[in-house]
Protein backbone atom coordinates (compact mmCIF):
# COMPACT_ATOMS: atom_id res chain seq x y z
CA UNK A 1 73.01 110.41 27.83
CA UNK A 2 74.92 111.46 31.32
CA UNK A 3 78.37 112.26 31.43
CA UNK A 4 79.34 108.88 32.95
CA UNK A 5 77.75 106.57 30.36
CA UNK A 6 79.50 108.68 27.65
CA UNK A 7 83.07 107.73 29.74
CA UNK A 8 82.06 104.60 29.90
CA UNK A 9 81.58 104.12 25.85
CA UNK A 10 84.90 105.76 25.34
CA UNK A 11 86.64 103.46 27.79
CA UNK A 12 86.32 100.31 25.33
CA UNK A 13 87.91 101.98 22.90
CA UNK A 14 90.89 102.69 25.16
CA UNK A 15 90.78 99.39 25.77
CA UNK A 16 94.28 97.92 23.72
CA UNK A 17 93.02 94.07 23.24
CA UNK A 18 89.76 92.64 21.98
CA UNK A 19 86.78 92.10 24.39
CA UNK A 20 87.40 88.33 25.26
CA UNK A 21 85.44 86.11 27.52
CA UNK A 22 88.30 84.91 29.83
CA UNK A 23 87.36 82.90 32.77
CA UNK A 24 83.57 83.65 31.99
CA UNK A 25 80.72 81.73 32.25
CA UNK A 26 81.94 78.31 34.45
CA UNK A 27 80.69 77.55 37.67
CA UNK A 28 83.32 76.66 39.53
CA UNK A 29 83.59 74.78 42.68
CA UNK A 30 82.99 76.42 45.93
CA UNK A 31 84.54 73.53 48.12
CA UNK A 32 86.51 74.38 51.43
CA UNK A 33 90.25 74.08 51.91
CA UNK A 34 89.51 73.24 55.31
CA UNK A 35 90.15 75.97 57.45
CA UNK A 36 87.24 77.21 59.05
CA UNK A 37 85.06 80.95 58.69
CA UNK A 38 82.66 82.15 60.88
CA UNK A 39 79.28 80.67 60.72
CA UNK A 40 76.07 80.47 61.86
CA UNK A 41 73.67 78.07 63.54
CA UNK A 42 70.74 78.86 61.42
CA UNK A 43 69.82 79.85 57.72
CA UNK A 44 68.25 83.19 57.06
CA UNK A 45 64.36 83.51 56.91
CA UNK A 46 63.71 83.85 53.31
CA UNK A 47 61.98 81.89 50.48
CA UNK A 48 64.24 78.19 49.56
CA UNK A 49 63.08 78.58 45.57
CA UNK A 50 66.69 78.42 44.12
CA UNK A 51 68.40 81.62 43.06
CA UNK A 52 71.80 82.44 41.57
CA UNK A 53 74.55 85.26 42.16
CA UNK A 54 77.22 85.69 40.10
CA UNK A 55 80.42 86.85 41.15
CA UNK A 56 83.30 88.04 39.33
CA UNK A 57 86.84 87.33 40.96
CA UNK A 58 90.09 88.20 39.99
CA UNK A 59 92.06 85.24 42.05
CA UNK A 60 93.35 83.17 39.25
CA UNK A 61 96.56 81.91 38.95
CA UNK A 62 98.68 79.97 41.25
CA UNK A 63 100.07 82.75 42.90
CA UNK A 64 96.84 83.81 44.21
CA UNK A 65 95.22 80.12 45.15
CA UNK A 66 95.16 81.30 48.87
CA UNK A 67 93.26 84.16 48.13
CA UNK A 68 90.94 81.72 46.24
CA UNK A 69 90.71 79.60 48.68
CA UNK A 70 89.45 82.19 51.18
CA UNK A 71 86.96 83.43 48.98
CA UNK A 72 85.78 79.74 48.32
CA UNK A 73 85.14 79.31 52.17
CA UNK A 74 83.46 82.66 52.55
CA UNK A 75 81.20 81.69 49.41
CA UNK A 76 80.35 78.12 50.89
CA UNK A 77 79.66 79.86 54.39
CA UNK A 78 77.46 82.44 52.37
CA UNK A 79 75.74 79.59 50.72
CA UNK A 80 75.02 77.41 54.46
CA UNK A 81 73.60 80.60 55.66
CA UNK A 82 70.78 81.81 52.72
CA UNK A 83 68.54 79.60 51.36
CA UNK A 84 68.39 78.46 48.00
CA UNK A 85 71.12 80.42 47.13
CA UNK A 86 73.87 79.13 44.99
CA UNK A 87 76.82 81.35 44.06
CA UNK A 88 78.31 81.26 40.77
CA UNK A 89 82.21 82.32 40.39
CA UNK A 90 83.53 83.80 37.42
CA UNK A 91 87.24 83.87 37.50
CA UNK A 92 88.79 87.00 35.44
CA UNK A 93 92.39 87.93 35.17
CA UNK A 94 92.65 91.42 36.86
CA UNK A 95 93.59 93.72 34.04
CA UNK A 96 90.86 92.15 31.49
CA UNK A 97 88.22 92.06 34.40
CA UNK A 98 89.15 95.99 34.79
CA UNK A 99 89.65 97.48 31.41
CA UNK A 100 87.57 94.70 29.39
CA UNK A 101 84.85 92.97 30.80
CA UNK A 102 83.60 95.87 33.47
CA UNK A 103 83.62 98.34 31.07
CA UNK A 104 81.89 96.90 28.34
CA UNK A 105 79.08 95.17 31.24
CA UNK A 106 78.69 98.57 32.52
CA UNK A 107 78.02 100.32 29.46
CA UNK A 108 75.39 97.78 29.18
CA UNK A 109 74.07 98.55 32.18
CA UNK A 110 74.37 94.70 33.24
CA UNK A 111 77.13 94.45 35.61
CA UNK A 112 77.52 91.12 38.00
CA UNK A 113 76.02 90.92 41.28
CA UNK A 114 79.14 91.32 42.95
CA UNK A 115 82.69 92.18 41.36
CA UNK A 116 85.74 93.12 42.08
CA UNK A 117 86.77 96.10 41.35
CA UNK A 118 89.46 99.25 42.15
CA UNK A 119 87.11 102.02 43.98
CA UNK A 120 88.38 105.59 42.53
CA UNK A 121 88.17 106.34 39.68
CA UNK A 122 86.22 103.22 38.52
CA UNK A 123 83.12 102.72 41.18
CA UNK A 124 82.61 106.09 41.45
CA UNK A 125 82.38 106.71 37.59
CA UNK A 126 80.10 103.16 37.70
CA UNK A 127 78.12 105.09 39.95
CA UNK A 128 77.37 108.18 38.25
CA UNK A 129 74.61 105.76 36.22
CA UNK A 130 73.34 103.95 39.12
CA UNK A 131 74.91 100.66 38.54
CA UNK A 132 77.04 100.47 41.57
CA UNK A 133 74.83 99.98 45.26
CA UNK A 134 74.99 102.55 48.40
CA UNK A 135 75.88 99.67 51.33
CA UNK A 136 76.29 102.02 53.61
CA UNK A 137 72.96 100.94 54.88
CA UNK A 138 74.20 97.59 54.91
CA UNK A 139 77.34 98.42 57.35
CA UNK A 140 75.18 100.42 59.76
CA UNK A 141 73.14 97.00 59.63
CA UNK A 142 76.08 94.70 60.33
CA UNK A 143 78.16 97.32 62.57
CA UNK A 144 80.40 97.59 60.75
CA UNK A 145 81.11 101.07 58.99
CA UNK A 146 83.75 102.39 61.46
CA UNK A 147 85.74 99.34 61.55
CA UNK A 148 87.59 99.92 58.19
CA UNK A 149 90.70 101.65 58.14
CA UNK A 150 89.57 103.48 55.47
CA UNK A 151 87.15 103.88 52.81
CA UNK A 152 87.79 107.23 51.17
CA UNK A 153 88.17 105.68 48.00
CA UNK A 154 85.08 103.96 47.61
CA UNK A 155 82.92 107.28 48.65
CA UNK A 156 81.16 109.98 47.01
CA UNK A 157 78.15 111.85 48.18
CA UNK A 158 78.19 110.51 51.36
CA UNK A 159 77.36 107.31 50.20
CA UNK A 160 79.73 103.68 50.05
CA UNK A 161 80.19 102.09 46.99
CA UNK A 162 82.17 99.16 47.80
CA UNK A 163 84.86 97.99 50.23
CA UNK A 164 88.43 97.00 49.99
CA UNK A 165 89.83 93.30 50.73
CA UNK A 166 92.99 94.78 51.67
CA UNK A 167 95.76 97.21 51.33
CA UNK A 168 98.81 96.65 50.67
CA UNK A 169 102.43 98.73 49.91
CA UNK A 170 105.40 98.30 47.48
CA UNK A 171 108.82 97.97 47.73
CA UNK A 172 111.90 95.32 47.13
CA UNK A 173 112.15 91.98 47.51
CA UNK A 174 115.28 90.93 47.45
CA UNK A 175 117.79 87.93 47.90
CA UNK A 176 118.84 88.28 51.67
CA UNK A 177 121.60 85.54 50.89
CA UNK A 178 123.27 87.56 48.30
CA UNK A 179 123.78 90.69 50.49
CA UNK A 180 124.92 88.46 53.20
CA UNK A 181 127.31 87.41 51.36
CA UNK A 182 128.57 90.56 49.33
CA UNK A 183 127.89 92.26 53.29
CA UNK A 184 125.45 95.05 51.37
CA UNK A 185 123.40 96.92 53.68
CA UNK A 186 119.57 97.77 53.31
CA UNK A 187 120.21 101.07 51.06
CA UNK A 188 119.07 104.29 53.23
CA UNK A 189 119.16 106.58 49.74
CA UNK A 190 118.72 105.81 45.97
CA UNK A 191 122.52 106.82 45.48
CA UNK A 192 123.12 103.86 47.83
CA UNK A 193 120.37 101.31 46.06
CA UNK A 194 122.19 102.72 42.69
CA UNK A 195 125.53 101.44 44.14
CA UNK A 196 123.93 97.88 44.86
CA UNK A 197 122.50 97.65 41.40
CA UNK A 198 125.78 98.26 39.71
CA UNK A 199 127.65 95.62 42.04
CA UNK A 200 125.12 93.24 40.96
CA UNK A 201 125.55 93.70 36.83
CA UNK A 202 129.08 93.49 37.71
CA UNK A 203 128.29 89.91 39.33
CA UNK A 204 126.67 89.25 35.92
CA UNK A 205 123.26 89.20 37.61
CA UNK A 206 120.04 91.36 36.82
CA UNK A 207 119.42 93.93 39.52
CA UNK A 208 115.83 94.34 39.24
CA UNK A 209 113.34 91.49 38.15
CA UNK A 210 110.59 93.22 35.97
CA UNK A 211 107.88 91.96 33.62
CA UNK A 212 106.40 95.02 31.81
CA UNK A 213 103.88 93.26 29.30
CA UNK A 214 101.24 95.24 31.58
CA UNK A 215 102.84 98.63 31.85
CA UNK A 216 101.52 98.68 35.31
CA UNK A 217 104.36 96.53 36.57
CA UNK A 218 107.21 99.26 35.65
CA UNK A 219 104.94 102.15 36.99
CA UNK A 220 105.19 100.94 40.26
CA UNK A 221 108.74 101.77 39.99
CA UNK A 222 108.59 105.19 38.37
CA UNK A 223 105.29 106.09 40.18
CA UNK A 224 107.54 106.06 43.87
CA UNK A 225 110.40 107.63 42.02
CA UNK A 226 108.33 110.65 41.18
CA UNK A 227 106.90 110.83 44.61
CA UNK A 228 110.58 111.64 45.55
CA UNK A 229 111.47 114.08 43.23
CA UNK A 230 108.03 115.99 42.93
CA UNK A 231 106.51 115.02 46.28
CA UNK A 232 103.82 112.96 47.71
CA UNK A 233 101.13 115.09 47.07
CA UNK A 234 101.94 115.74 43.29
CA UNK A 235 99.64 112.98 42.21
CA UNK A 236 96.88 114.21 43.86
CA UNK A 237 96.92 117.68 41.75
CA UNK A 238 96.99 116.45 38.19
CA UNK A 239 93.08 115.90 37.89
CA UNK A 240 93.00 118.98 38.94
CA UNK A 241 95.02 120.78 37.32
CA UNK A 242 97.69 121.70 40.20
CA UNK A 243 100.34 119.50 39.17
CA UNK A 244 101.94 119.06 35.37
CA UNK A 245 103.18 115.68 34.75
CA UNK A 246 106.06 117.64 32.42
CA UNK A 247 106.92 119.62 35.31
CA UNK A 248 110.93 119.55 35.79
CA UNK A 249 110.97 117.84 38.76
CA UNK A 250 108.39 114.86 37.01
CA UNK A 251 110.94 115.01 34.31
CA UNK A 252 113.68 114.04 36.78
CA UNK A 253 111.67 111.03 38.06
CA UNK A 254 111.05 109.79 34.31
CA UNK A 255 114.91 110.59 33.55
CA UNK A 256 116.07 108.56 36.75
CA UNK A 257 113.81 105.27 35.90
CA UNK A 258 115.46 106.00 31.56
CA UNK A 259 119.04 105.92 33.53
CA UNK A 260 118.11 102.37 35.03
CA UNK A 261 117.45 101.43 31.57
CA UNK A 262 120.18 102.84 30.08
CA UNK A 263 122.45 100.76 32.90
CA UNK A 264 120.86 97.37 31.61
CA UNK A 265 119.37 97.07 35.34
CA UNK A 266 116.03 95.58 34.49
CA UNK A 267 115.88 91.96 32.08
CA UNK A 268 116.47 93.12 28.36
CA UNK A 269 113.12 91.83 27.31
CA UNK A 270 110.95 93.11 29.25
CA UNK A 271 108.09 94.21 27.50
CA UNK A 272 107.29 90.79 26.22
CA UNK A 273 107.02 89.26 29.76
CA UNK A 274 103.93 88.51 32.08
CA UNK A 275 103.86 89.70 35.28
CA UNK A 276 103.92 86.38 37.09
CA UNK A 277 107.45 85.79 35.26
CA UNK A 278 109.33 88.56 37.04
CA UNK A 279 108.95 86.28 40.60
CA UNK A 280 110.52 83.81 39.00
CA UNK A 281 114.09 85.81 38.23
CA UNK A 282 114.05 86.37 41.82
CA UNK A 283 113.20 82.71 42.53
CA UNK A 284 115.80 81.22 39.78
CA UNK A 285 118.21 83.73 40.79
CA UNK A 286 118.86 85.41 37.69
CA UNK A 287 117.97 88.83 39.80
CA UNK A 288 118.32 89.83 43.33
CA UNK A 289 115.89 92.53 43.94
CA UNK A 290 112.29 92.87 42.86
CA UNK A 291 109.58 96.08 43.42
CA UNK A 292 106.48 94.41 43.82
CA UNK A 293 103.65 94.98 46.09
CA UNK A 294 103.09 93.15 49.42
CA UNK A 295 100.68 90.54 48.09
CA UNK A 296 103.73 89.39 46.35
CA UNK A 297 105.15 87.75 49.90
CA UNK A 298 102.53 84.91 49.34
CA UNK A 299 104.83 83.58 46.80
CA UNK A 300 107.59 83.69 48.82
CA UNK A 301 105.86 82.16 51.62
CA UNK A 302 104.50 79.33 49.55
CA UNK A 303 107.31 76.13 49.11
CA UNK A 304 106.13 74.80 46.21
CA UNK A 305 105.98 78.85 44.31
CA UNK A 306 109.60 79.65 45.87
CA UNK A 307 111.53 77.20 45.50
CA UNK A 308 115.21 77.24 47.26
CA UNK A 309 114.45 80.51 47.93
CA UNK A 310 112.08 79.39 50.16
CA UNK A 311 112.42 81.85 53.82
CA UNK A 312 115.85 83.53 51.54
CA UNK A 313 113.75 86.58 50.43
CA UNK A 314 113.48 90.19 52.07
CA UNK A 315 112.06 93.38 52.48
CA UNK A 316 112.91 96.96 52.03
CA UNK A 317 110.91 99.70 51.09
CA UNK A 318 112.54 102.14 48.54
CA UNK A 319 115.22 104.81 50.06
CA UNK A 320 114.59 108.79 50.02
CA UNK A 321 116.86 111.16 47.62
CA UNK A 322 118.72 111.88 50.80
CA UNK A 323 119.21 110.32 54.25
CA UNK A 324 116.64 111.54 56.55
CA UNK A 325 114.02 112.63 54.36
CA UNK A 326 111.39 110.13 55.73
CA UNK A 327 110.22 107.05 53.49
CA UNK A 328 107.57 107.98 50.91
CA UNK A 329 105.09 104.63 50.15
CA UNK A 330 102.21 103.39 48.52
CA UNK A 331 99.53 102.28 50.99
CA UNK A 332 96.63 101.66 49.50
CA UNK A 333 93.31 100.30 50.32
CA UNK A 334 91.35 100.80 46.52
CA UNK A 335 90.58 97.21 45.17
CA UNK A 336 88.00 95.20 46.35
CA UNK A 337 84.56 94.30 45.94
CA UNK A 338 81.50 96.48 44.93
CA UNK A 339 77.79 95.20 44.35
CA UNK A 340 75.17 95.80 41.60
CA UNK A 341 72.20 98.18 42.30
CA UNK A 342 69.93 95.48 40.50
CA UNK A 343 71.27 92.68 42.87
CA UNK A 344 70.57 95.27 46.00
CA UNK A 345 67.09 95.77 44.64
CA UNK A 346 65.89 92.35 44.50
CA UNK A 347 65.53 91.35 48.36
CA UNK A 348 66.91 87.97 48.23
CA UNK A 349 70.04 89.26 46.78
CA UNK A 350 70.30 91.92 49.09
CA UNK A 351 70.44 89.41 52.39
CA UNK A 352 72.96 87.05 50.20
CA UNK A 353 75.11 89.97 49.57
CA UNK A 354 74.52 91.07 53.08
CA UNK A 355 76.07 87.83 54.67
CA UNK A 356 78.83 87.98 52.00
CA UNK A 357 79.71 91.01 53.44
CA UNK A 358 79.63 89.83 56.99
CA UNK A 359 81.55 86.57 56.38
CA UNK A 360 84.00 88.29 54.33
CA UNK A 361 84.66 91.60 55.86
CA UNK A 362 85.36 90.66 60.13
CA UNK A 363 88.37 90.38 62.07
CA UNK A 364 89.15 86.27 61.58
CA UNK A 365 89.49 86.91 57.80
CA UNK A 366 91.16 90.03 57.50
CA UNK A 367 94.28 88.01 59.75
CA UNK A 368 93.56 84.76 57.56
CA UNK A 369 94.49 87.57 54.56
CA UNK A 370 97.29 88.17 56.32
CA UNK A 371 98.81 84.84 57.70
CA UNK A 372 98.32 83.41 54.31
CA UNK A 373 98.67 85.67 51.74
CA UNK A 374 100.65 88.54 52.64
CA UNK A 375 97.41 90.94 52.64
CA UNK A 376 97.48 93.20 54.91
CA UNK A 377 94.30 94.27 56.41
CA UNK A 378 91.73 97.04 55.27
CA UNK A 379 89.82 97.05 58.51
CA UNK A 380 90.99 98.08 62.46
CA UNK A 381 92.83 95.31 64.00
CA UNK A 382 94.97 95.71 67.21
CA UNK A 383 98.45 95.61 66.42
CA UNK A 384 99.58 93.09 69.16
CA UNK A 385 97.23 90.80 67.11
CA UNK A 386 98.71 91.91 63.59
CA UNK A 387 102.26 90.83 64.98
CA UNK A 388 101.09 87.34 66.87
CA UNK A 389 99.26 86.56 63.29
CA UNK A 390 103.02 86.93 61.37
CA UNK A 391 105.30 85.89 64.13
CA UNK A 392 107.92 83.24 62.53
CA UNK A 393 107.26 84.56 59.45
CA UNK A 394 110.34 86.58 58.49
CA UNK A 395 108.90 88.62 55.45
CA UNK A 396 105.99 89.75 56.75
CA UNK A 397 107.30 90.40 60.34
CA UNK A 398 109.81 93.00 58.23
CA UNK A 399 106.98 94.67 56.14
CA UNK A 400 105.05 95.32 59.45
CA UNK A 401 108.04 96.63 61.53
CA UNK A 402 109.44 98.91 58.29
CA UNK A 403 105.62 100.29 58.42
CA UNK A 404 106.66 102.65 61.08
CA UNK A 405 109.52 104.43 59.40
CA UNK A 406 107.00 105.80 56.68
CA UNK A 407 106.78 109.48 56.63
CA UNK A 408 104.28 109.89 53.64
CA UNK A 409 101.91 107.71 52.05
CA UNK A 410 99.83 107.84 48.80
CA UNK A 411 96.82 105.91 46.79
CA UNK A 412 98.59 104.67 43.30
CA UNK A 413 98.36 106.84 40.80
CA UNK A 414 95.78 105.14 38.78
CA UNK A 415 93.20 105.99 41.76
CA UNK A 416 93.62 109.16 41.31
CA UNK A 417 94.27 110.06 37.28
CA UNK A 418 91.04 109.69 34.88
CA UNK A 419 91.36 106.48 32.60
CA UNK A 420 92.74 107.62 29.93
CA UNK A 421 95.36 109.88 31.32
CA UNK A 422 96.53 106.40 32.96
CA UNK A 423 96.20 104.52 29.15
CA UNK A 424 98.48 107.35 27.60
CA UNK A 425 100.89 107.12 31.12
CA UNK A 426 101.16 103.09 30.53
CA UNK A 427 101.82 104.29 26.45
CA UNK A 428 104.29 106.42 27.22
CA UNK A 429 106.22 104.50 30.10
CA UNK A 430 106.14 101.47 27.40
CA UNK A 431 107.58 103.53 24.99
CA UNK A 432 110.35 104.97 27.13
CA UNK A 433 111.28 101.51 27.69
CA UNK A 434 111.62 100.45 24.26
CA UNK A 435 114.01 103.72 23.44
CA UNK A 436 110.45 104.80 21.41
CA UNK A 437 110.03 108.59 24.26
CA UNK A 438 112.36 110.82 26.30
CA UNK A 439 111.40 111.34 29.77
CA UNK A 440 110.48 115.05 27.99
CA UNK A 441 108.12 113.14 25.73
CA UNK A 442 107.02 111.38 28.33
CA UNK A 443 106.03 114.14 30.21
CA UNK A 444 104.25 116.10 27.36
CA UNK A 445 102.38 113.53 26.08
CA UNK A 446 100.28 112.85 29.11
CA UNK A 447 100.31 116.31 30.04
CA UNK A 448 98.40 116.86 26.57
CA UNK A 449 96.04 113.87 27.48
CA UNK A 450 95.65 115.36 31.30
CA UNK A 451 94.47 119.01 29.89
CA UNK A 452 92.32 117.15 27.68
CA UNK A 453 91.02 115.40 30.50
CA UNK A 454 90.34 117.88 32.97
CA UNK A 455 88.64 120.22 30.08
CA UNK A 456 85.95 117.43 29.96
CA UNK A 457 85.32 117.23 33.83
């Protein structure tokens, strides 16, 4: 059995809930929400005997309906254009899509025709067994290969495993109102964004919305903090063995995210809440700032999600230790959509997936992405076009324009930690958050997992 299958098997038992069948198995409709995609005048030259494709999305949820709807009109598009093809949509949540259903499909060795998926360390381990297609060839067909801004993560060998929808970076969202009126400034340090947070519990308000049910959500947080205090590059030397996540300065990070806790700056509660919830303390004004990724401005964007804080929300990334270091962010580029080898194999799948690609992946989309859901784009688009695409829209005008204050950027840390160093990471952080680990325990306990880890490699 090859190394990668064996990873695979062990995954589902890292898994921590039951192998369910959430959002599996209904067709759902592929209708249009109007707006139009790029088509073309005539269908591809290929048999018309019917033929399904499965693919697995992860835009459920109201919060992502404009994603949805984009994918519907690239589907129906994809449909127009090859035929006898009908596309079947399997809508997954994104955590049980990635640490459920994948794993256990994979280990199968029946994944969907197209999925989505996070490109390192997932796609790469997929493709250690051959389930996961090269489309390079693809690209060179289309023309496309050089127009991404990156695709680091989805390569090994030379060869493309997937591509990403997006990228995207964190920081806060926060009630512009409220430091209007209390005249706070953007903080330019974390001594100045702990000053803000007190002034807020004073107020009787939460300073940071959080939902930690998927410890995810609160690594965000700690994951920038630690690029701070141990430097942007740590992350990239635990796998191998060059950076030691009990290291002093990692136990600084950990300590600095326990003092937050400590302060009652986060909702008391929050390991019991869903990570849609935290938008809505920011929305119902039970907390003024939020870290959340830059999807997250779709919400905000969206009347009927925001409420009467509708256009009242902001931007700032989070400060340095000290003025003038140079802002340290996650920009990353690592989930998307990768394809089955069997679907590639079978020549009417491979020109479906081949105009999927193409109506997907070009410059009309990508700024669609943009205008109307906060994504920003994965492939090379000028920048006078990036800023006509968000003009009068406040948020995303701010994300762009703070984009070139960034001195460092970094992949999240699960793209670059084996699986189950990030399992015992999401333990640990959870457990730190319930009083259960130190930031010392913290630190040990995935350092133990990491050596563990990197023996196996």
């Amino acid at each position: 059995m090859k190394k990668g299958l064996v990873l695979l098997t062990t995954l589902l038992f890292i898994a921590t809930t039951a192998l369910t069948g959430c959002g599996g198995g209904a067709k759902e409709s592929g209708s249009s929400n109007g707006t139009t995609t790029p088509q073309t005048e005539t269908k591809t030259e290929t048999s018309s005997e019917p033929f399904e494709l499965k693919l697995r999305h992860t835009q459920v949820g109201e919060s992502k309906k404009n994603r949805f709807n984009i994918l519907q009109d690239v589907v129906k598009t994809t449909e127009g254009e090859i035929a006898g093809l009908s596309v079947k949509l399997d809508g997954v949540e994104s955590e049980v899509n990635r640490k459920e259903k994948l794993r256990a499909e994979m280990t199968n060795g029946d994944p969907p025709d197209i999925f989505d998926a996070f490109g390192s360390p997932d796609v790469k381990l997929y493709a250690e067994n051959g389930l996961v297609a090269d489309i390079a060839p693809i690209l060179d067909e289309l023309g496309i290969k050089d127009q991404f801004l990156s695709h680091t993560q989805w390569e090994k060998d030379g060869k493309i495993y997937g591509l990403p929808v997006g990228a995207s970076i964190e920081g806060y969202f926060y009630n512009k109102e409220y430091f209007e009126k209390n005249k706070i400034e953007i903080p330019k340090t974390l001594a100045e964004l702990d000053a803000i947070a007190e002034k807020v519990k004073k107020d009787g308000k939460i300073p940071f919305a959080i939902a930690s049910k998927d410890a995810w959500v609160p690594l965000m947080t700690t994951n920038n903090l630690w690029t701070y205090y141990a430097g942007a590059d740590v992350t990239k030397g635990f796998a191998k063995g060059e950076s030691k996540w009990n290291d002093p300065k990692m136990i600084e990070a950990f300590a600095k995210h326990a003092d937050w806790l400590k302060k009652g700056y986060f909702k008391q509660g929050e390991l019991g809440l869903e990570y849609a919830t935290q938008r809505n303390q920011i929305i119902n004004e039970e907390a003024i700032m939020m870290y959340d990724g830059s999807w997250a401005t779709s919400v905000f964007a969206d009347k009927a999600q925001s409420g009467k804080m509708h256009g009242k929300v902001g931007f700032f990334m989070m400060p340095p230790l000290n003025a003038g270091d140079g802002y340290s962010i996650m920009f990353d580029s690592n989930n998307g959509y990768a394809f089955s080898q069997k679907a590639i194999d079978d020549p009417k799948k491979r020109e479906a997936i081949k105009a999927f690609i193409k109506n997907l992946y070009n410059e009309e989309m990508q700024l669609r992405g943009l205008k109307e859901d906060g994504v920003i784009p994965s492939m090379k688009i000028e920048q006078a076009k990036l800023n006509e695409t968000v003009k009068g829209n406040d948020l995303l005008e701010a994300i762009l324009a703070q984009m070139g204050d960034v001195k460092y950027t970094w992949p999240a840390f699960d793209a670059l930690v084996q699986a189950d160093v990030n399992t015992a990471l999401s333990q640990q952080i959870q457990k730190m958050i319930s009083g259960q680990a130190t930031p010392q325990q913290v630190g040990d306990e995935v350092q133990k997992v990491q050596d563990e880890a990197n023996a196996a490699q």
